[in-house]
C-alpha atoms as a PDB file:
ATOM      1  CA  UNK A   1      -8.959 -23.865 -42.256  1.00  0.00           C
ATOM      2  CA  UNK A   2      -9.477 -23.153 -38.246  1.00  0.00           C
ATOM      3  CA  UNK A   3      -8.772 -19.673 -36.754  1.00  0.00           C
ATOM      4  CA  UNK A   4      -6.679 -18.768 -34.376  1.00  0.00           C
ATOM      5  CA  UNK A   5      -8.824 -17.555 -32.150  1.00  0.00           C
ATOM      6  CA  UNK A   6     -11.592 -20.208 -32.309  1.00  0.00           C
ATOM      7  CA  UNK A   7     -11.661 -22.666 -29.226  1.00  0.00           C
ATOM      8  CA  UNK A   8     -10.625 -26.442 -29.438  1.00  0.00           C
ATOM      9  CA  UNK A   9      -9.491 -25.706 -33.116  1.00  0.00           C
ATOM     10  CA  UNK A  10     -12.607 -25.205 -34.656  1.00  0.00           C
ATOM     11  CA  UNK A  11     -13.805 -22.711 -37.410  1.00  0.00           C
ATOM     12  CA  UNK A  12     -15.136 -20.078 -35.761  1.00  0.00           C
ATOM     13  CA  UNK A  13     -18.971 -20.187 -34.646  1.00  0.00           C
ATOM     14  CA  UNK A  14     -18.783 -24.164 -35.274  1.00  0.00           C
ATOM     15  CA  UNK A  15     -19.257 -26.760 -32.500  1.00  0.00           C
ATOM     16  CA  UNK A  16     -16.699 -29.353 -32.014  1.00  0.00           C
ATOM     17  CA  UNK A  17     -17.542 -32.773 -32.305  1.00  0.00           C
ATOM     18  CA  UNK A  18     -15.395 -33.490 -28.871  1.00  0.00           C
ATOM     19  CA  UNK A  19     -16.390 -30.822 -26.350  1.00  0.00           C
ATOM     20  CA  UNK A  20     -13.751 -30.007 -23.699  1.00  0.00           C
ATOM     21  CA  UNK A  21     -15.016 -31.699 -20.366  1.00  0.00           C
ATOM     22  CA  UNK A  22     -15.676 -28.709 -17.739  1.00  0.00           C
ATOM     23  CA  UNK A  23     -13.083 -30.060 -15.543  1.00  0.00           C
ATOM     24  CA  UNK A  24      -9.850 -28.674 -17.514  1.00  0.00           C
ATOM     25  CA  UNK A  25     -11.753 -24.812 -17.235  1.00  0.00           C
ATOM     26  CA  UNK A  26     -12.322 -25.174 -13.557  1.00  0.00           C
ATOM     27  CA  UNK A  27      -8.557 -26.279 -13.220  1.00  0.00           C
ATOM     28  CA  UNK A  28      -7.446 -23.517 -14.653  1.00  0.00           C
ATOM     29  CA  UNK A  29      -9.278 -21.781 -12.308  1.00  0.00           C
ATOM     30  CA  UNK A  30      -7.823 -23.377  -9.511  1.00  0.00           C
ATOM     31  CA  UNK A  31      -4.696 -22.568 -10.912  1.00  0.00           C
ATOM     32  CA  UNK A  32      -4.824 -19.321 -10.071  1.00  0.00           C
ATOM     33  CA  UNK A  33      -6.200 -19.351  -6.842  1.00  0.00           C
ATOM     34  CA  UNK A  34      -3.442 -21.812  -5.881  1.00  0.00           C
ATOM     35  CA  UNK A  35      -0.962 -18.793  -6.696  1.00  0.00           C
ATOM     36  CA  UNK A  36      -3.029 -15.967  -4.887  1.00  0.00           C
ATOM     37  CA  UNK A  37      -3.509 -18.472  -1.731  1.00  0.00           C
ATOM     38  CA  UNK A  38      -0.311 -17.632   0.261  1.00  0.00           C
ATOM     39  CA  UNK A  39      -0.834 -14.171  -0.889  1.00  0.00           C
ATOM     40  CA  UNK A  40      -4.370 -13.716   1.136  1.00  0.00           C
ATOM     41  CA  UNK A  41      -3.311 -16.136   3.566  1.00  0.00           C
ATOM     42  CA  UNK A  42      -0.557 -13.607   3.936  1.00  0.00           C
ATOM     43  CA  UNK A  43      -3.296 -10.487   3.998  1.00  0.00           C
ATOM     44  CA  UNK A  44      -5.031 -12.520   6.520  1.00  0.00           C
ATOM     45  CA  UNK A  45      -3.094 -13.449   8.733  1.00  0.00           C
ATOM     46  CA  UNK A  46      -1.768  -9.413   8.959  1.00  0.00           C
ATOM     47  CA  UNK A  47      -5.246  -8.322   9.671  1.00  0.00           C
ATOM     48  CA  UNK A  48      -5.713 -11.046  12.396  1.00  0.00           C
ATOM     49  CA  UNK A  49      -2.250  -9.753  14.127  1.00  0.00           C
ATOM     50  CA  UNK A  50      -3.417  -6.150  14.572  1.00  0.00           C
ATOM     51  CA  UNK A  51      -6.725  -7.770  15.597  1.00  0.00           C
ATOM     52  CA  UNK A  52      -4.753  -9.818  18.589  1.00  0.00           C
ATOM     53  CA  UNK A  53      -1.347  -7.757  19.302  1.00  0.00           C
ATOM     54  CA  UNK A  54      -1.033  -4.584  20.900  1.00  0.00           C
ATOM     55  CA  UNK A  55      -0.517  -1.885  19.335  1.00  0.00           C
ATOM     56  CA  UNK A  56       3.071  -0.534  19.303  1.00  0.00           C
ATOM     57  CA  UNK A  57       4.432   2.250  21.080  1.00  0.00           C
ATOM     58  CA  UNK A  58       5.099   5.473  19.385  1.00  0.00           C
ATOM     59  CA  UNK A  59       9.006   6.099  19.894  1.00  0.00           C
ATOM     60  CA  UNK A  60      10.084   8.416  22.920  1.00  0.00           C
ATOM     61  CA  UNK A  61       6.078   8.134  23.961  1.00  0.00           C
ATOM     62  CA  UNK A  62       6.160   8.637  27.790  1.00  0.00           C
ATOM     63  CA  UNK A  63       3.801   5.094  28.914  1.00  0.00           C
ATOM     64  CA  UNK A  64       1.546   7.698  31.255  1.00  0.00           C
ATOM     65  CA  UNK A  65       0.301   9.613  28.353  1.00  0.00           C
ATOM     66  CA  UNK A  66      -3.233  10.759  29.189  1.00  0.00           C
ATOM     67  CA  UNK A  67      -6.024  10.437  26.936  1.00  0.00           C
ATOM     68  CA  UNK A  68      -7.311  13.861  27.123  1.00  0.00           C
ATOM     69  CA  UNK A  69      -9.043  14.810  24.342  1.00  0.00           C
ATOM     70  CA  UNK A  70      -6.545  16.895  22.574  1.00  0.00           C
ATOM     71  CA  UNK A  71      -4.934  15.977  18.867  1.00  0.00           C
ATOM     72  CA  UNK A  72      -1.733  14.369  19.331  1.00  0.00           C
ATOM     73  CA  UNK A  73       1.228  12.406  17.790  1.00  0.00           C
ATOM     74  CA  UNK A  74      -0.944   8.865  17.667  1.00  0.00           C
ATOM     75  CA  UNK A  75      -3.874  11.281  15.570  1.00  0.00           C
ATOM     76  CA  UNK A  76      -1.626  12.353  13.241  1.00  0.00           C
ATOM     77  CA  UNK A  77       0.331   9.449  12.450  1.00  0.00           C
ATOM     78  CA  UNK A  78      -3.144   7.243  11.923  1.00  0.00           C
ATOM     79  CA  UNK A  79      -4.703  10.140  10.025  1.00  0.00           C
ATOM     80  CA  UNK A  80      -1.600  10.288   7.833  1.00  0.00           C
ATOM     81  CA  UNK A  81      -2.023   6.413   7.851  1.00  0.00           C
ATOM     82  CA  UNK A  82      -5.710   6.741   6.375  1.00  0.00           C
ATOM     83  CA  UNK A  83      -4.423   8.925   4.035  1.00  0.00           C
ATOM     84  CA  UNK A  84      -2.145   6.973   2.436  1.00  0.00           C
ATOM     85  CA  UNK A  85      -4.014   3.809   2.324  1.00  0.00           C
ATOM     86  CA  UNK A  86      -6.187   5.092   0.068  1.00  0.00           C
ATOM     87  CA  UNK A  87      -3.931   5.778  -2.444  1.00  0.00           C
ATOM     88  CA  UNK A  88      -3.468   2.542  -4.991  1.00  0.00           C
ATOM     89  CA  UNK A  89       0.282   1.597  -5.111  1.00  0.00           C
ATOM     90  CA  UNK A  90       1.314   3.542  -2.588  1.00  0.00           C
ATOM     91  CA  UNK A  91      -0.969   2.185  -0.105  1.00  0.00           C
ATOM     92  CA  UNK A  92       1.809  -0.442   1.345  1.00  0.00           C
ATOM     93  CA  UNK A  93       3.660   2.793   2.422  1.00  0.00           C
ATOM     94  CA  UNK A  94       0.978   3.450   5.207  1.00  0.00           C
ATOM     95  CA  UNK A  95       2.927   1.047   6.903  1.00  0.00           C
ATOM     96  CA  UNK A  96       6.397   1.907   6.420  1.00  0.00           C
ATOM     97  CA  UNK A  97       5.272   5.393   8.052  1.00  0.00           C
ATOM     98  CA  UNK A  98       3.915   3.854  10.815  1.00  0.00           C
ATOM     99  CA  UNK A  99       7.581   1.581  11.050  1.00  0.00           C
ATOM    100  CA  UNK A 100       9.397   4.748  10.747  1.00  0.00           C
ATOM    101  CA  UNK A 101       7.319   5.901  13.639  1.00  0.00           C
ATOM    102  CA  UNK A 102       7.442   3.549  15.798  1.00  0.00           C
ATOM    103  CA  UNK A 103      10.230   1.087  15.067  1.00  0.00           C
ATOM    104  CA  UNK A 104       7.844  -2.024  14.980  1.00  0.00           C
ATOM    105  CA  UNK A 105       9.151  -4.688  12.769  1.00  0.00           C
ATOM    106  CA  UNK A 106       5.992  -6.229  12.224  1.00  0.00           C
ATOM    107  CA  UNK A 107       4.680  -2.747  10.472  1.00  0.00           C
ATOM    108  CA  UNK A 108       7.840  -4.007   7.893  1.00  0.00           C
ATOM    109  CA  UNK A 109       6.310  -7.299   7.750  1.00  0.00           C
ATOM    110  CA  UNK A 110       2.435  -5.524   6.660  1.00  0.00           C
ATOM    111  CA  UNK A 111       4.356  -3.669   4.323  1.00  0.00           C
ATOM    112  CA  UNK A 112       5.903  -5.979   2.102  1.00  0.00           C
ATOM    113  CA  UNK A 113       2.873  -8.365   2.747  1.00  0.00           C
ATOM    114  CA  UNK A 114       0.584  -5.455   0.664  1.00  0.00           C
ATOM    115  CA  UNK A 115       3.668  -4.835  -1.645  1.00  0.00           C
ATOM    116  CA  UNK A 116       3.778  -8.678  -2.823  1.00  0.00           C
ATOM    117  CA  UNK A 117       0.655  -8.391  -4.821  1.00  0.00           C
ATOM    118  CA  UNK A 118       1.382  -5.522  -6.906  1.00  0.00           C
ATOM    119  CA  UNK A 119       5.061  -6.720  -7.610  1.00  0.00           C
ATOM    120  CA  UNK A 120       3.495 -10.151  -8.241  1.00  0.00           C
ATOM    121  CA  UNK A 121       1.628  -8.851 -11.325  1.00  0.00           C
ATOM    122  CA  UNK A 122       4.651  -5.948 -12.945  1.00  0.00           C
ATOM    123  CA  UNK A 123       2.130  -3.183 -10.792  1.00  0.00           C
ATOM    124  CA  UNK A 124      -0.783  -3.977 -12.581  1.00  0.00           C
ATOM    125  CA  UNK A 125      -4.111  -3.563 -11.315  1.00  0.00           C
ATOM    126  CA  UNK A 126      -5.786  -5.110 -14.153  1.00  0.00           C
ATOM    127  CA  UNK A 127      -8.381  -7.609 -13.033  1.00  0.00           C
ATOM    128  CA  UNK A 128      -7.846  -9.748 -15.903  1.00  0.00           C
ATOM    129  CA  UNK A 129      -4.430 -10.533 -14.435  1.00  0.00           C
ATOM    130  CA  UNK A 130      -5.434 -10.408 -11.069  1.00  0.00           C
ATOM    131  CA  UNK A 131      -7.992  -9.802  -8.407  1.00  0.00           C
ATOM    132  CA  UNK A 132      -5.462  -9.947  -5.577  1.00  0.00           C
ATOM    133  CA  UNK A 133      -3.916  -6.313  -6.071  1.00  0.00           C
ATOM    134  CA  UNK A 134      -7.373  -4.860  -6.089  1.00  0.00           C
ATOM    135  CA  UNK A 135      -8.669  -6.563  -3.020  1.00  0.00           C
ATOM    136  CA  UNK A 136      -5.293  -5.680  -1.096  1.00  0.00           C
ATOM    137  CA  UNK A 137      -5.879  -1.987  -1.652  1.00  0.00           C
ATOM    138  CA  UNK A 138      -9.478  -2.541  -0.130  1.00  0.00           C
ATOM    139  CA  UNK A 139      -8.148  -4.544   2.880  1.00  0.00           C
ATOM    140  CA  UNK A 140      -5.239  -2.256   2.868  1.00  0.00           C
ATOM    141  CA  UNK A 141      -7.749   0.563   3.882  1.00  0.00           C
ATOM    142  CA  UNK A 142     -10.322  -1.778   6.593  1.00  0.00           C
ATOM    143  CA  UNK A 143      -6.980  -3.033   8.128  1.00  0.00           C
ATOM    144  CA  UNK A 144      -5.369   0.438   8.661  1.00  0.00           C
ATOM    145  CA  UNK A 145      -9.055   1.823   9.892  1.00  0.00           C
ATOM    146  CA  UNK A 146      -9.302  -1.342  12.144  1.00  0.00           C
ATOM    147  CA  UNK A 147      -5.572  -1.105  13.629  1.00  0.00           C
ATOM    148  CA  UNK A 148      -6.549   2.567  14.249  1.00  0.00           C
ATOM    149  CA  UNK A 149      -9.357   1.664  17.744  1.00  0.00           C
ATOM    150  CA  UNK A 150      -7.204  -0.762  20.249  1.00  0.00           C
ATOM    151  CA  UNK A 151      -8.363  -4.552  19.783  1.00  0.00           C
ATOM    152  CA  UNK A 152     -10.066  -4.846  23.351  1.00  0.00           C
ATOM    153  CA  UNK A 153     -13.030  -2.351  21.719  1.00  0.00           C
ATOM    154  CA  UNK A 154     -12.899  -4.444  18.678  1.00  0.00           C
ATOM    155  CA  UNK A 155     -13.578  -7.214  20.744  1.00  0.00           C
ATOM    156  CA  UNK A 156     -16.252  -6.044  22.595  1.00  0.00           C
ATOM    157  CA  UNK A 157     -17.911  -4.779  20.160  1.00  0.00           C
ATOM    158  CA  UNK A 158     -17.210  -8.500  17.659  1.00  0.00           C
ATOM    159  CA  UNK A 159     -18.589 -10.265  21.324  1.00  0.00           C
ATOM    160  CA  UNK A 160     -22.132  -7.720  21.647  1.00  0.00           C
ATOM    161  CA  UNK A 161     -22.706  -8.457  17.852  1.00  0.00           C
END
């Protein structure tokens, strides 16, 4: 008699005569990257638009605000932003509050793109299920910290390095 839980049908802590080739295990494998693939390419290709893009304008933002120094309404929208990001299912939300701030519908498009993951796997952050919803929480946060500095000091400083 075999049990259930021994591989290729053998008792358990027997070899099989007829190993599984390797190949079938890395399929598998590939399997599942297949279905994360248009999920980072997704993540990706987010974090390269904030990169590129300008940043959006904050609604009713007169276009000849100074930078003076003082705390204003871009400060506390990307502090609230931080907050937020860091905060695992909710993180996705950083964008909607940045949408509802400034009427961008490509903050909509970040938002569902760090939603996907966790609806993906039933919310669960397992990594046994998953990697993906994990590592969109962490690129969740470096993408709302990077859209936070304007892109033409990220790409001065990406050129000097």
């Amino acid at each position: 008699a075999t049990s259930l839980g021994a591989p290729h049908g053998c008792e358990a802590g027997a070899r099989s005569l007829h190993p599984r080739p390797r190949s079938r295990r890395t399929l598998a494998c590939r399997a599942e990257l297949q279905q994360d693939a248009p999920f980072v390419a997704a993540i990706g290709a987010c974090v390269l638009a904030s990169l590129v893009l300008p940043p959006a304008r904050v609604r009713g933002e007169a276009a000849e605000e100074d930078d003076d120094g003082e705390f204003g309404a871009t400060d506390t929208r990307m502090g609230v932003m931080a907050i937020i990001s860091f905060l695992p299912y909710f993180n996705w939300l950083s964008w909607v509050f940045a949408w509802l701030d400034s009427g961008s519908k490509l903050y909509l498009v970040y938002a569902a793109v760090y939603l996907a993951p966790y609806l993906r796997t039933n919310l669960s952050l397992s990594p046994d299920e998953s990697w993906l919803p994990i590592a969109s929480i962490f690129i969740c946060i470096l993408h709302v910290q990077v859209s936070e500095r304007p892109s033409s000091v990220l790409i001065k400083q990406v050129v000097f390095i």
